[in-house]
PDB file of N, CA and C in Angstrom:
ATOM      1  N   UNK A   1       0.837  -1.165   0.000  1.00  0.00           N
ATOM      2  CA  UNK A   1       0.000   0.000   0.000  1.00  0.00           C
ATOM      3  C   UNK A   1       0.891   1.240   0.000  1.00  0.00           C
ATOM      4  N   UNK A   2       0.402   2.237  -0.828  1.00  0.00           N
ATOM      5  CA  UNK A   2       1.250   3.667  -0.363  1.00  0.00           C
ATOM      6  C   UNK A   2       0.135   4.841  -0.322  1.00  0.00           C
ATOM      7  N   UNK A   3       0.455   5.509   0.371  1.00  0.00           N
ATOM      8  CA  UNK A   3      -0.608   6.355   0.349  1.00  0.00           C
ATOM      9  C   UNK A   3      -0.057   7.844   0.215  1.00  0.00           C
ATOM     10  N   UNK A   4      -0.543   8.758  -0.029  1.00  0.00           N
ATOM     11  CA  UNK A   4       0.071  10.256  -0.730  1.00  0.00           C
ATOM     12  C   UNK A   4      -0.820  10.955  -0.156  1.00  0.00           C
ATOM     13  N   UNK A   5      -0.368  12.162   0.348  1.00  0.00           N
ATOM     14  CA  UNK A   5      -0.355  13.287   0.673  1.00  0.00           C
ATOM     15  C   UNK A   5       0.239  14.555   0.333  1.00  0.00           C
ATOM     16  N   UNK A   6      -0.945  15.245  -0.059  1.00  0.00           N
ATOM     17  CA  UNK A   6      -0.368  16.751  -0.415  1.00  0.00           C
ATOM     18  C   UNK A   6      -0.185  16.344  -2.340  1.00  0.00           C
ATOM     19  N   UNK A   7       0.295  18.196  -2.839  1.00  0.00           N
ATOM     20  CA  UNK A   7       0.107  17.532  -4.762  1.00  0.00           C
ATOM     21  C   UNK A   7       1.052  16.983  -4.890  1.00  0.00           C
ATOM     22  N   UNK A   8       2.994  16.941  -4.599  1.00  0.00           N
ATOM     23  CA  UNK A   8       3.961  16.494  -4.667  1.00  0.00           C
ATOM     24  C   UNK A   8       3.939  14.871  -4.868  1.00  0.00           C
ATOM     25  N   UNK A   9       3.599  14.927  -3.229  1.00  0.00           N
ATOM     26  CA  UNK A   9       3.534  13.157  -3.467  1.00  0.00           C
ATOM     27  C   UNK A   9       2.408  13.010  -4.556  1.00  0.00           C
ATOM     28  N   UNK A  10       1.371  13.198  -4.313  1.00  0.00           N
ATOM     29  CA  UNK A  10      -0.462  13.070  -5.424  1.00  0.00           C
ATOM     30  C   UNK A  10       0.636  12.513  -6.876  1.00  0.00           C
ATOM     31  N   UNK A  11       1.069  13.551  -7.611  1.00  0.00           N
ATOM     32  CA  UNK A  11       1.786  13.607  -8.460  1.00  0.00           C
ATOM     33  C   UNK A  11       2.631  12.985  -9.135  1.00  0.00           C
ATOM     34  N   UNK A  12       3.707  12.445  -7.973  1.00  0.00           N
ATOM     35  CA  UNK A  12       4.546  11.945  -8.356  1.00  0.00           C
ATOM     36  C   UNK A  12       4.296  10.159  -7.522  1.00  0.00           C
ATOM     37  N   UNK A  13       4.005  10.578  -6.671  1.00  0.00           N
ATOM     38  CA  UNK A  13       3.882   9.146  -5.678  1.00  0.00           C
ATOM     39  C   UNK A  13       2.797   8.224  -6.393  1.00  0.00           C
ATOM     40  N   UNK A  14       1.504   8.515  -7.165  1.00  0.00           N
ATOM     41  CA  UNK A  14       0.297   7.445  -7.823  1.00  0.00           C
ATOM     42  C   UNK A  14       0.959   6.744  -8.959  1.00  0.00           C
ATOM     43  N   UNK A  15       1.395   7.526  -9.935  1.00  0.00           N
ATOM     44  CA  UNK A  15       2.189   6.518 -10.791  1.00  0.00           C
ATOM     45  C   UNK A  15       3.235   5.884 -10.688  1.00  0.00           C
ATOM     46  N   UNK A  16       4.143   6.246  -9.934  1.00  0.00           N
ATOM     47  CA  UNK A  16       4.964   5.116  -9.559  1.00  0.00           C
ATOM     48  C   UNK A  16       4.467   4.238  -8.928  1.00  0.00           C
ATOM     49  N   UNK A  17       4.160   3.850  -8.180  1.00  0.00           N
ATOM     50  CA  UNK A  17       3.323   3.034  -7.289  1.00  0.00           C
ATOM     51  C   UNK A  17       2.667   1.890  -8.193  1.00  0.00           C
ATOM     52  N   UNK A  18       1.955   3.029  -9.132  1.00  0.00           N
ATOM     53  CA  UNK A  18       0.772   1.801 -10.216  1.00  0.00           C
ATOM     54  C   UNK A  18       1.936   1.497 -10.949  1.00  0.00           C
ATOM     55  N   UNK A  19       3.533   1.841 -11.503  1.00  0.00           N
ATOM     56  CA  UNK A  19       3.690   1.336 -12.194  1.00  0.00           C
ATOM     57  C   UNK A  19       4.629   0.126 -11.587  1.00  0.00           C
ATOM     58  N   UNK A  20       4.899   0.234 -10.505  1.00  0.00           N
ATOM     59  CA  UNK A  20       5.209  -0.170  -9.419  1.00  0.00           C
ATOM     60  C   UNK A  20       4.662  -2.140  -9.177  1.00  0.00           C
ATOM     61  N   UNK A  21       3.679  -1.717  -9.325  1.00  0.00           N
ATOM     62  CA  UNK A  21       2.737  -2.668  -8.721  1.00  0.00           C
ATOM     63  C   UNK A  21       1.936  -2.667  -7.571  1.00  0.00           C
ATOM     64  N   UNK A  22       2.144  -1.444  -7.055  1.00  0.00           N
ATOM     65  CA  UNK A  22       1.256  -1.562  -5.386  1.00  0.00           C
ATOM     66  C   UNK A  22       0.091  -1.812  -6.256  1.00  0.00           C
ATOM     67  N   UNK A  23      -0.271  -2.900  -5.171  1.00  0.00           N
ATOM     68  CA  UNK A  23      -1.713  -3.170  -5.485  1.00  0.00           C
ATOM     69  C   UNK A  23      -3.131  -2.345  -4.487  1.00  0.00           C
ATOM     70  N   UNK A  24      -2.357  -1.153  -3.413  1.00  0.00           N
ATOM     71  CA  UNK A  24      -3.495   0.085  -2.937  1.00  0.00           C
ATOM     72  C   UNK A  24      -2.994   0.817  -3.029  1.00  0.00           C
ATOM     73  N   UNK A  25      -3.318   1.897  -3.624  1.00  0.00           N
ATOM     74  CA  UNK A  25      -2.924   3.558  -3.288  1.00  0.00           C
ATOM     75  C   UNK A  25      -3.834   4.125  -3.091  1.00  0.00           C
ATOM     76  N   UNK A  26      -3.501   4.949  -1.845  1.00  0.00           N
ATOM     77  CA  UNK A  26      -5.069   5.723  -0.945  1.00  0.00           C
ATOM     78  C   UNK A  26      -3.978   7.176  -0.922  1.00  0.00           C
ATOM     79  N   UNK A  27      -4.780   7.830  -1.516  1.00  0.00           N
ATOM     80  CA  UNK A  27      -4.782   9.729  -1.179  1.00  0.00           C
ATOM     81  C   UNK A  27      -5.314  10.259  -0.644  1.00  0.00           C
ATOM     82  N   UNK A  28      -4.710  11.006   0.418  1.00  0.00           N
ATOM     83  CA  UNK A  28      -5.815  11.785   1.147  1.00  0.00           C
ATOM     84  C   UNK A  28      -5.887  13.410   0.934  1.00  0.00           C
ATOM     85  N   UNK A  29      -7.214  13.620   1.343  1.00  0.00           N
ATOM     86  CA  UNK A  29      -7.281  15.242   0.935  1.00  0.00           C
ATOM     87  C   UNK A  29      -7.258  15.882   2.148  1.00  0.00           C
ATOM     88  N   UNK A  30      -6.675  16.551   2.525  1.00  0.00           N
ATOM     89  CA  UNK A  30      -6.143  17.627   3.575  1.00  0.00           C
ATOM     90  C   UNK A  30      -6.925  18.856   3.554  1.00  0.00           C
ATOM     91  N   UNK A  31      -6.943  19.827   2.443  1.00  0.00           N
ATOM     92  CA  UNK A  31      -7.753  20.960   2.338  1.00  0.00           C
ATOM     93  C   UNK A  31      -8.495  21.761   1.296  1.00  0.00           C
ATOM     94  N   UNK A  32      -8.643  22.213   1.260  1.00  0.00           N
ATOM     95  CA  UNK A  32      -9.264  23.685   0.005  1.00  0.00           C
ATOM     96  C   UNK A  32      -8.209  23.698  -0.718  1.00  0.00           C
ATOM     97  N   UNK A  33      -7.746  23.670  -1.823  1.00  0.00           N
ATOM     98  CA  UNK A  33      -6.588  23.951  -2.287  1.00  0.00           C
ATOM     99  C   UNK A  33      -6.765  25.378  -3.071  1.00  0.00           C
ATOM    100  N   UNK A  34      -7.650  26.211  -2.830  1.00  0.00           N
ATOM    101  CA  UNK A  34      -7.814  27.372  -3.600  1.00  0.00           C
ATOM    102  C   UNK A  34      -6.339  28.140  -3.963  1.00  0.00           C
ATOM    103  N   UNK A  35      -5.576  27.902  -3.614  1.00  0.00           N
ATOM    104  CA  UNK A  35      -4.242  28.851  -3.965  1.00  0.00           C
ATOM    105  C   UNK A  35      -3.762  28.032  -4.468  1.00  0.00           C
ATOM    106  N   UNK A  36      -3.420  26.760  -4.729  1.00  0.00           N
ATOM    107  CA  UNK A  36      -2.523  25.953  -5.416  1.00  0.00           C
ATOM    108  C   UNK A  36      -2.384  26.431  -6.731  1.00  0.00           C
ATOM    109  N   UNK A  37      -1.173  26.936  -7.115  1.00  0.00           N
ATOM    110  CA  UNK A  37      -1.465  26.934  -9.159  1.00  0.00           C
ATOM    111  C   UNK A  37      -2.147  26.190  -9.706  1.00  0.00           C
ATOM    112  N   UNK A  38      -2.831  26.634 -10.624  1.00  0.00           N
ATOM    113  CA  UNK A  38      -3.281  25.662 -11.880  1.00  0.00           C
ATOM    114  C   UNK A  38      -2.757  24.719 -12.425  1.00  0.00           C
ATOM    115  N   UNK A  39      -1.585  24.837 -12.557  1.00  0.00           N
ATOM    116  CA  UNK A  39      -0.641  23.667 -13.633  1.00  0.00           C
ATOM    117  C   UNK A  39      -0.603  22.600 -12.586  1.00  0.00           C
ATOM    118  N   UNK A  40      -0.442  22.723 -11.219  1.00  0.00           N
ATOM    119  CA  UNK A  40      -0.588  21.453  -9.677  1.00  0.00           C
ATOM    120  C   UNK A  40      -1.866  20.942 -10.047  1.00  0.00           C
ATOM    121  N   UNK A  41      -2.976  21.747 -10.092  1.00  0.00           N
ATOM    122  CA  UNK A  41      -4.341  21.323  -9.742  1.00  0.00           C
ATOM    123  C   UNK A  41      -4.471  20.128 -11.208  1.00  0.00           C
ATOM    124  N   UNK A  42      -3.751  20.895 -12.581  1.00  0.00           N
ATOM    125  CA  UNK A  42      -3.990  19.753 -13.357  1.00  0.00           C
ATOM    126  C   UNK A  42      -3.284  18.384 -13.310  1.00  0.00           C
ATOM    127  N   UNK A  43      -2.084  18.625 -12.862  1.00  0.00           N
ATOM    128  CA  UNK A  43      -1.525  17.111 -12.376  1.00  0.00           C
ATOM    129  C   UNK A  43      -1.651  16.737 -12.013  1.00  0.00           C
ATOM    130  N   UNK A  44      -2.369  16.701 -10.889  1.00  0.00           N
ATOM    131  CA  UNK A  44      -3.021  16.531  -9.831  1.00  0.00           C
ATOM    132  C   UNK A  44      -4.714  15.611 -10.625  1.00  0.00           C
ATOM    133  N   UNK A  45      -4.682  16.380 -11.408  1.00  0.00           N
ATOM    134  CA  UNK A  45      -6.396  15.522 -12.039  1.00  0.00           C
ATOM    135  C   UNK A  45      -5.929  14.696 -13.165  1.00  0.00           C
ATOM    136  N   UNK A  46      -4.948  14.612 -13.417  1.00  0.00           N
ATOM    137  CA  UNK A  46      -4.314  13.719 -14.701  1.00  0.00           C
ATOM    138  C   UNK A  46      -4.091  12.292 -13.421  1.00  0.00           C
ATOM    139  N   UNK A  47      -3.120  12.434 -12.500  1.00  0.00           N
ATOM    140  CA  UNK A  47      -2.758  11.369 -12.104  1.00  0.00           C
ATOM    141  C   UNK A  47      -4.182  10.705 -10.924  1.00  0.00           C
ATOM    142  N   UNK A  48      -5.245  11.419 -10.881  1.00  0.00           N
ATOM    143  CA  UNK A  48      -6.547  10.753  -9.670  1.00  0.00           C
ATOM    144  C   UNK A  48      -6.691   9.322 -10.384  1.00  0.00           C
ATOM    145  N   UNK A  49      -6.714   9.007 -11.432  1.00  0.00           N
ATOM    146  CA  UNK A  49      -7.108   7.544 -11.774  1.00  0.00           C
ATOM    147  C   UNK A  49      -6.665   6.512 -11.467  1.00  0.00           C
ATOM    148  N   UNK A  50      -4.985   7.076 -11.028  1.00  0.00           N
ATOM    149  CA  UNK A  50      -4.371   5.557 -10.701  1.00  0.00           C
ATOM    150  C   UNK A  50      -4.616   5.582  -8.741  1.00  0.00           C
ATOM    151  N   UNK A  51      -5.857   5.978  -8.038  1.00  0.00           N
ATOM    152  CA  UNK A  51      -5.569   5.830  -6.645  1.00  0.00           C
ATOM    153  C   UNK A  51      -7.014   5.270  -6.607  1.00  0.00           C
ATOM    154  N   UNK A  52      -7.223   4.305  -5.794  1.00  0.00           N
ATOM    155  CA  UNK A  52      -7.494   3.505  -5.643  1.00  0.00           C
ATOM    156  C   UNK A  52      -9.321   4.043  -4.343  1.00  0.00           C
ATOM    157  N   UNK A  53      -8.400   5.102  -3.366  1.00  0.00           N
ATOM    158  CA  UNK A  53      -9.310   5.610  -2.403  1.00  0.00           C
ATOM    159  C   UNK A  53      -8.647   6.879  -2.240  1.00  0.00           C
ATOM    160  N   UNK A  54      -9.594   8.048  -1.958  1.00  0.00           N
ATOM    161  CA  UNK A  54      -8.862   9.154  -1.472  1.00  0.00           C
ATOM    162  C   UNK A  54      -9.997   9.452   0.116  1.00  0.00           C
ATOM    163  N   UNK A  55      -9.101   9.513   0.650  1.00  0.00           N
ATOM    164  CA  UNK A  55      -9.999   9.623   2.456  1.00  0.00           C
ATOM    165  C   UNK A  55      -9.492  11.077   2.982  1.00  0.00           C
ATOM    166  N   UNK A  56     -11.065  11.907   3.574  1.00  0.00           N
ATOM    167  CA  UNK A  56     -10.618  12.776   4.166  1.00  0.00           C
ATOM    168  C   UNK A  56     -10.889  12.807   5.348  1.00  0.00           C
ATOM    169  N   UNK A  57     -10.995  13.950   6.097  1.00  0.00           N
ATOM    170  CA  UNK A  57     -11.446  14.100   7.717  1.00  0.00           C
ATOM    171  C   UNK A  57     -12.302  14.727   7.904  1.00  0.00           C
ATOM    172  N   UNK A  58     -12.793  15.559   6.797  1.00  0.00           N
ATOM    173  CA  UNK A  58     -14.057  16.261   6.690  1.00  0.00           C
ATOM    174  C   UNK A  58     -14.886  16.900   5.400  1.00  0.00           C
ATOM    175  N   UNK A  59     -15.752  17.559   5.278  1.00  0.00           N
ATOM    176  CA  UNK A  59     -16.764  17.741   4.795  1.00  0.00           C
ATOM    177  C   UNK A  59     -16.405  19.168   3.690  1.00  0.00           C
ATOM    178  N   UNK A  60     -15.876  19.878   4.223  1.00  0.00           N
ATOM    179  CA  UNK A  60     -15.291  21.269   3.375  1.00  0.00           C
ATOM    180  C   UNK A  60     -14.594  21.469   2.560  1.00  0.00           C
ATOM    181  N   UNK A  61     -13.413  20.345   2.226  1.00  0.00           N
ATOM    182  CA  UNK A  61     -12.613  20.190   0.981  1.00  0.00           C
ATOM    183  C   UNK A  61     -13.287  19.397   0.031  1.00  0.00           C
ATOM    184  N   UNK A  62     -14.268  18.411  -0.109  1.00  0.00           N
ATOM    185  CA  UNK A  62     -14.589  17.486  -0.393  1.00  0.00           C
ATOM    186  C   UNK A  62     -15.303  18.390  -2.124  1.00  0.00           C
ATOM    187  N   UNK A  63     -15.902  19.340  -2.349  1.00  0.00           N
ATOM    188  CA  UNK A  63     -16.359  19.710  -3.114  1.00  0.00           C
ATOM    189  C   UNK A  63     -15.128  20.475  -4.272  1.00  0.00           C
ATOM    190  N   UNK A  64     -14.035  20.887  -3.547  1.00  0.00           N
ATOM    191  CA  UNK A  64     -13.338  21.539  -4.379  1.00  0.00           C
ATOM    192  C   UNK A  64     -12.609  20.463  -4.369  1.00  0.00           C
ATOM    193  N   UNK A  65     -12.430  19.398  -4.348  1.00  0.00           N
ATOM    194  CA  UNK A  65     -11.232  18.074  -4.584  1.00  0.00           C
ATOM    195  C   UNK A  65     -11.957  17.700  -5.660  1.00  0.00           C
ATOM    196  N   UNK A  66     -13.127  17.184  -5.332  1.00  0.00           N
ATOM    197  CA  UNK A  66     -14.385  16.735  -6.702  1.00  0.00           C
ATOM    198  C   UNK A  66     -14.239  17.717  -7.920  1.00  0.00           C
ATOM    199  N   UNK A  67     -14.326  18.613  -7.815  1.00  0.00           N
ATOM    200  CA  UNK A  67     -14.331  19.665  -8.900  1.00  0.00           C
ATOM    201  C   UNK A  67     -13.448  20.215  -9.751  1.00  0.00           C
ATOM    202  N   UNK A  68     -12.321  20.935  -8.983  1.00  0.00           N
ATOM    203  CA  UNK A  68     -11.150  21.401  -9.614  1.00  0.00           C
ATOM    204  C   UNK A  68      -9.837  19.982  -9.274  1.00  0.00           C
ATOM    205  N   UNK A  69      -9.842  18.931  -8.636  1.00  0.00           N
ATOM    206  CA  UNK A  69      -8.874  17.996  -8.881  1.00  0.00           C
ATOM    207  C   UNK A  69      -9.274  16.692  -9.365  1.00  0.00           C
ATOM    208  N   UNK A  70     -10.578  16.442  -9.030  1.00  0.00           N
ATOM    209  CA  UNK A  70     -10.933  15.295 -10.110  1.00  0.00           C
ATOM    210  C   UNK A  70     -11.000  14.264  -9.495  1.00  0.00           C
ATOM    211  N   UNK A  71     -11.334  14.536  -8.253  1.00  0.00           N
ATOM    212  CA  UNK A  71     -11.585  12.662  -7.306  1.00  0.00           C
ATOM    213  C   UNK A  71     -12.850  12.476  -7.700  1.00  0.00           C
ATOM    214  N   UNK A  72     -12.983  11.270  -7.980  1.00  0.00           N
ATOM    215  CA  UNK A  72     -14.029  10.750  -8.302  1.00  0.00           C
ATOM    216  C   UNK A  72     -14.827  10.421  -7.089  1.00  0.00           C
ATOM    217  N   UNK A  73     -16.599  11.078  -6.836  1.00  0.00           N
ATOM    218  CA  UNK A  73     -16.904  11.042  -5.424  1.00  0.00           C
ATOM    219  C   UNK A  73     -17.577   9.027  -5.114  1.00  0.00           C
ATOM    220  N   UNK A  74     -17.399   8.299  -5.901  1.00  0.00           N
ATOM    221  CA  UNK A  74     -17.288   7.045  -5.621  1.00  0.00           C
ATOM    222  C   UNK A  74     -15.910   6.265  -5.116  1.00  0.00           C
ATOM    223  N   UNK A  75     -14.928   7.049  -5.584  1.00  0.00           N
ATOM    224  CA  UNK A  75     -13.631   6.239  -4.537  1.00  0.00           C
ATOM    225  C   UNK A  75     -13.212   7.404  -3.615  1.00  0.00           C
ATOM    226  N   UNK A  76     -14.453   7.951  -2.895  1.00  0.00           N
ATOM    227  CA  UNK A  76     -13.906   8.880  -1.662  1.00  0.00           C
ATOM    228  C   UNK A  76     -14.777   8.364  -0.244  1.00  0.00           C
ATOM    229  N   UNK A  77     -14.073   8.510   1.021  1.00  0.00           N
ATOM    230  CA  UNK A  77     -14.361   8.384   2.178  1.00  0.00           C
ATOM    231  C   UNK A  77     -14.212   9.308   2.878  1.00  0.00           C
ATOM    232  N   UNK A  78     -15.133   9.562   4.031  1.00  0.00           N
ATOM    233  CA  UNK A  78     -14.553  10.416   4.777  1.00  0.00           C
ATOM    234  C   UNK A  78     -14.790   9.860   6.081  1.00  0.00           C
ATOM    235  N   UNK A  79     -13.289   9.879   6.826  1.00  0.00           N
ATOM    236  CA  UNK A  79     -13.271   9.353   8.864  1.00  0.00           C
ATOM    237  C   UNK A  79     -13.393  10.454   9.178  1.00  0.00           C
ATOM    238  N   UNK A  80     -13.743  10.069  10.374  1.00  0.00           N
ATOM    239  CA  UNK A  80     -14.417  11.253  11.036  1.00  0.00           C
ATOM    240  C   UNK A  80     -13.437  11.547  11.703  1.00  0.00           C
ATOM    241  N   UNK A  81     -12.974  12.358  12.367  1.00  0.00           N
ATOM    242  CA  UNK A  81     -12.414  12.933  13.697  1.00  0.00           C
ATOM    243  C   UNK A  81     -12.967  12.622  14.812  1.00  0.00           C
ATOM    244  N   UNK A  82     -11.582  12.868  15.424  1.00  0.00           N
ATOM    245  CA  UNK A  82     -11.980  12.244  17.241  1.00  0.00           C
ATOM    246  C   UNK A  82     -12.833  12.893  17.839  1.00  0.00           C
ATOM    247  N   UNK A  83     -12.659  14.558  17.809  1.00  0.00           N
ATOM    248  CA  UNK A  83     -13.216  15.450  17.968  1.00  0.00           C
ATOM    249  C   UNK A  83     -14.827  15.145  17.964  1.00  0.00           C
ATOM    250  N   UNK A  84     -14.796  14.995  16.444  1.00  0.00           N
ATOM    251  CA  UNK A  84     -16.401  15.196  15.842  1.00  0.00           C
ATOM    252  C   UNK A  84     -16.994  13.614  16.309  1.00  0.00           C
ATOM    253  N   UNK A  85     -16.341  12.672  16.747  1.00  0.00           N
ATOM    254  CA  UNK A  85     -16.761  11.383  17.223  1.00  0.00           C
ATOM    255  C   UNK A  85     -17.246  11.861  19.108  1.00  0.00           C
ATOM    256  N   UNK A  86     -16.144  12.669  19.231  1.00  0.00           N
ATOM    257  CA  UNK A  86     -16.247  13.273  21.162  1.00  0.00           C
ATOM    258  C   UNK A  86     -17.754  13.462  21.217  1.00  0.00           C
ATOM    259  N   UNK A  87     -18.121  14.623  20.129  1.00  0.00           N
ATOM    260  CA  UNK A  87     -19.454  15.358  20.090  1.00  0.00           C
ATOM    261  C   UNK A  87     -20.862  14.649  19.976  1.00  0.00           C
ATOM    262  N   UNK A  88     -20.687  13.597  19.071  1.00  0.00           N
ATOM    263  CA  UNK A  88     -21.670  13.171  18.568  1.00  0.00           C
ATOM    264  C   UNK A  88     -22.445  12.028  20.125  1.00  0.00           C
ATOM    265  N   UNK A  89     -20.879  11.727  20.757  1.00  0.00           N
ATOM    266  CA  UNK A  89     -21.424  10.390  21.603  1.00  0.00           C
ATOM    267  C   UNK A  89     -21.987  11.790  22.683  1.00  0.00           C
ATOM    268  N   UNK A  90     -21.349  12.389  23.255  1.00  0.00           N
ATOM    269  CA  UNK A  90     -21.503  13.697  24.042  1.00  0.00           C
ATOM    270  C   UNK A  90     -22.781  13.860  23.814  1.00  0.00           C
ATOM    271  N   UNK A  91     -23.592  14.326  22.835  1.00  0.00           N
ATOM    272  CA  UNK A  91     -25.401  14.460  22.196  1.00  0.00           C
ATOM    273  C   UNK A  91     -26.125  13.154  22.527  1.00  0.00           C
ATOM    274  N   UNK A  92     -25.598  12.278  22.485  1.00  0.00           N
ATOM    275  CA  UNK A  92     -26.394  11.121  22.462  1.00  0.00           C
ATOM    276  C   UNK A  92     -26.951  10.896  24.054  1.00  0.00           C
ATOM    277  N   UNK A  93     -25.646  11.041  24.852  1.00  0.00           N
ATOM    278  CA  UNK A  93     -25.216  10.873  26.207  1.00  0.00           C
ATOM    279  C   UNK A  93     -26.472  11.895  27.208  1.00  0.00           C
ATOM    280  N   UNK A  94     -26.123  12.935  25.985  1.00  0.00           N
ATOM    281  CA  UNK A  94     -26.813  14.486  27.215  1.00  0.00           C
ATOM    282  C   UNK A  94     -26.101  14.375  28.613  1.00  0.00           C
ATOM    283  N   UNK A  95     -26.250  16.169  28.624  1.00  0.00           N
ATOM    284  CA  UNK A  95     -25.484  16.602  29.683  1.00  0.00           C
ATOM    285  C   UNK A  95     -25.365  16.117  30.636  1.00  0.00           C
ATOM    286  N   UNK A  96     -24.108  16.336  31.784  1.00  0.00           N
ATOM    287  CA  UNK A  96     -23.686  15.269  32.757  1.00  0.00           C
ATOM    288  C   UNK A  96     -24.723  15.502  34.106  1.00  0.00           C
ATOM    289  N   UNK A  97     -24.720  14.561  34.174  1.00  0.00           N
ATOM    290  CA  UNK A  97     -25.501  14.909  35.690  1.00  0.00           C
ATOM    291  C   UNK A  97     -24.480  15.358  36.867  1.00  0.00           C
ATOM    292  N   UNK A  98     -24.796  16.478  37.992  1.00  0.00           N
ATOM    293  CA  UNK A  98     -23.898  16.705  38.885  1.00  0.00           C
ATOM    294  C   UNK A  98     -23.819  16.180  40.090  1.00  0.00           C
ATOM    295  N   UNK A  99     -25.423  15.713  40.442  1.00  0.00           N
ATOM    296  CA  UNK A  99     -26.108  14.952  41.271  1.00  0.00           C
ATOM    297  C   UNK A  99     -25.860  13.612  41.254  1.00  0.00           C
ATOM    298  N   UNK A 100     -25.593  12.797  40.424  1.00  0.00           N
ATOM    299  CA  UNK A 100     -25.627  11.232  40.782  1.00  0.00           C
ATOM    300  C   UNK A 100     -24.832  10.914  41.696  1.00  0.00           C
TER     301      UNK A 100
END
């Protein structure tokens, strides 16, 4: 398995890999890439075919990765955070009692 992060690795790390033979390559998306140059964002959408999964941590990059880099939203996941896992059981739970 190899997995890539950021456009550098994205770029350079998916095709080697596929030509490689890894049989997983998982990319993950980190952020908004609104400032990245153009000429990144297209290499970046030339090489999405050879990865296998791209996993993020949340909900806000997910539209500009789809759009301007070209993940396909069928090989994407998103884990949740610990954080956003803290919260959810936290709601379920309701507030602590001070009394018991």
């Amino acid at each position: 398995m190899v997995q890539t992060i950021l456009h550098f690795s994205d770029i350079i790390g998916r095709p080697i890999a596929r030509w490689l033979g890894v049989p997983a390559i998982i990319s993950s998306i980190q952020a908004r890439n609104v400032h990245v140059p153009k000429l990144l964002l297209f290499l970046d959408r030339l090489t999405t075919r050879w990865a296998d999964l791209f996993i993020s941590v949340g909900q806000q990059a997910i539209p500009f990765a789809i759009t301007n880099e070209g993940v396909p939203p069928i090989k994407l996941s998103i884990l949740p955070t610990a954080s956003s896992l803290i919260c959810k059981i936290a709601a379920r739970l309701g507030p602590p009692s001070v009394f018991n």
